[in-house]
C-alpha atoms as a PDB file:
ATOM      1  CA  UNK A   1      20.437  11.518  13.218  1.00  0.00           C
ATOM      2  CA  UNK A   2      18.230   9.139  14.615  1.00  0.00           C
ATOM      3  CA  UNK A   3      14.836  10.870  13.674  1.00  0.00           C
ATOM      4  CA  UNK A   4      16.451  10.681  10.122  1.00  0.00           C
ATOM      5  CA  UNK A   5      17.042   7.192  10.438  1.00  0.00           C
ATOM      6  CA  UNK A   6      13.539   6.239  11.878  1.00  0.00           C
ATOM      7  CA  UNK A   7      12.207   8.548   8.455  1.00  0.00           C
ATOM      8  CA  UNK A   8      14.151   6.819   6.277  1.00  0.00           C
ATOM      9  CA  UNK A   9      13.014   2.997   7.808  1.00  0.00           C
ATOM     10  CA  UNK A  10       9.406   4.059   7.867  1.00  0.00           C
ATOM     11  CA  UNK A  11      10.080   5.286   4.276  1.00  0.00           C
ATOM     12  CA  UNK A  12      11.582   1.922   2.920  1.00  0.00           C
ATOM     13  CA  UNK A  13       8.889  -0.490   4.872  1.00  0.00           C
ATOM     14  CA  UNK A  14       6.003   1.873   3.183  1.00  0.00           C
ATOM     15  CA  UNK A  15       7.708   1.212  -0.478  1.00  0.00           C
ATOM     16  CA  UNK A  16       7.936  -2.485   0.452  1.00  0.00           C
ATOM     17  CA  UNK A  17       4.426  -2.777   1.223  1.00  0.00           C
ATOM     18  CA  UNK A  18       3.241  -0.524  -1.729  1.00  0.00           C
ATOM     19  CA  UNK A  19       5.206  -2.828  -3.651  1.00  0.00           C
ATOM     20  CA  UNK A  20       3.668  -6.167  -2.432  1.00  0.00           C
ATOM     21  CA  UNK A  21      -0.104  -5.148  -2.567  1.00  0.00           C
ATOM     22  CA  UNK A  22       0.406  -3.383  -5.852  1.00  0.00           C
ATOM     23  CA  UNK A  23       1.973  -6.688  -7.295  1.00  0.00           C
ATOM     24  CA  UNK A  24      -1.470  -8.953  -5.426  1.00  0.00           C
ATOM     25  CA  UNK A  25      -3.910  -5.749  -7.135  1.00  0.00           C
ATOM     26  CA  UNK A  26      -2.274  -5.973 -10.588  1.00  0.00           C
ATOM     27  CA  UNK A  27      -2.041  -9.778 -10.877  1.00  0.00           C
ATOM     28  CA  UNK A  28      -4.659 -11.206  -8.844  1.00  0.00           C
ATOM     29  CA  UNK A  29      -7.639  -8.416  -8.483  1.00  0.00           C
ATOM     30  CA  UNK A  30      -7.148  -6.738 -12.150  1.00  0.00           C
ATOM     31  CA  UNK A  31      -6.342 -10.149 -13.648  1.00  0.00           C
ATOM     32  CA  UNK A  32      -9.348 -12.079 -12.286  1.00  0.00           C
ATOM     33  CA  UNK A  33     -12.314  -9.490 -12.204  1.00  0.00           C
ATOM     34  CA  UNK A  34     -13.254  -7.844 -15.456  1.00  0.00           C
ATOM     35  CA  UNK A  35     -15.145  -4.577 -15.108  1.00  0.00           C
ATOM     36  CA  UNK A  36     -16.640  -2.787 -18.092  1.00  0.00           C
ATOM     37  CA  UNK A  37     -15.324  -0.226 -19.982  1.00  0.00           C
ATOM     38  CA  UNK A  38     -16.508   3.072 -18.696  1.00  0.00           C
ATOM     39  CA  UNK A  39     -15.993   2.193 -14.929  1.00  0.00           C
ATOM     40  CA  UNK A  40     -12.611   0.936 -15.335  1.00  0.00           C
ATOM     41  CA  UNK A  41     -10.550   3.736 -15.103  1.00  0.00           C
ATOM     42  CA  UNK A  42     -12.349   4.594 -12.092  1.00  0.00           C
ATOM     43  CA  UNK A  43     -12.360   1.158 -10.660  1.00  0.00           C
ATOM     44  CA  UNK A  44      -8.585   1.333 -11.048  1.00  0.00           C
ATOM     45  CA  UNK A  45      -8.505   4.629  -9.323  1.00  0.00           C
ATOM     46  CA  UNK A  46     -10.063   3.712  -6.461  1.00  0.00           C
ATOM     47  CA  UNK A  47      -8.121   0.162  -5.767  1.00  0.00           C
ATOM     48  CA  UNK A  48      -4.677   2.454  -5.733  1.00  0.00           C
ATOM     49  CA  UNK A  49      -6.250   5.018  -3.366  1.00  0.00           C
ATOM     50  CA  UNK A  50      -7.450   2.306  -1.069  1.00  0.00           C
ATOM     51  CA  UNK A  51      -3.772   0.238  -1.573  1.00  0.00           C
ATOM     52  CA  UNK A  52      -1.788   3.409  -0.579  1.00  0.00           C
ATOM     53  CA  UNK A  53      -4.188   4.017   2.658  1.00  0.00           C
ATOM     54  CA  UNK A  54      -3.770   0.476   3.524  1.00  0.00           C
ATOM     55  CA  UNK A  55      -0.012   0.836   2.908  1.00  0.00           C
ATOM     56  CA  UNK A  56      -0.162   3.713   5.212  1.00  0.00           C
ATOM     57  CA  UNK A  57      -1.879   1.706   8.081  1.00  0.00           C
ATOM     58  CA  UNK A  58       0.155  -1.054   7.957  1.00  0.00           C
ATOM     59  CA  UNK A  59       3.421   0.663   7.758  1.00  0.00           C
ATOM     60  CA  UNK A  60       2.373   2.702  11.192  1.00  0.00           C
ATOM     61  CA  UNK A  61       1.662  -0.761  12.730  1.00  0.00           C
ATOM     62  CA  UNK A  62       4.905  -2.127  11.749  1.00  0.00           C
ATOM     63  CA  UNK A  63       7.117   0.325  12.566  1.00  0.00           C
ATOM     64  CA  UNK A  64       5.270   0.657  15.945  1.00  0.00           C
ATOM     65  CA  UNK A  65       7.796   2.185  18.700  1.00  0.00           C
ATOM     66  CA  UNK A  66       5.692   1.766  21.631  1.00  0.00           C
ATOM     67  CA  UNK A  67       5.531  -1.878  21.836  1.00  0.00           C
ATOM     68  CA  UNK A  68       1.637  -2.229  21.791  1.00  0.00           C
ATOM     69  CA  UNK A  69       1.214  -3.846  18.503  1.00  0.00           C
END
């Protein structure tokens, strides 16, 4: 029961922070910087691979068990 409950915290901080740097990438990254055409798509691609990574990173740090962040 608890390892559930540790998945399911971890799970719900990681949405969280998807959420919040998905909201800052649509609104202040796609709605300030205008790339041409052909390169969008890929642009866009690679802004939501590097927001889930860095979703992943900071959901490990806060849901640190060890005390050492």
């Amino acid at each position: 029961m608890k390892k559930l409950k540790k998945w399911v915290i971890n799970i719900l901080v990681f949405y969280a922070v998807i959420q919040l740097l998905f909201l800052f990438l649509r609104h202040v990254v796609f709605g300030l910087i205008d790339v041409p055409e052909p390169y969008e798509l890929i642009v866009q691609l690679a802004a939501s691979g590097i927001t889930v990574l860095l979703a992943l990173l900071i959901t490990v740090y806060l849901t640190n068990e060890n005390g050492d962040a």
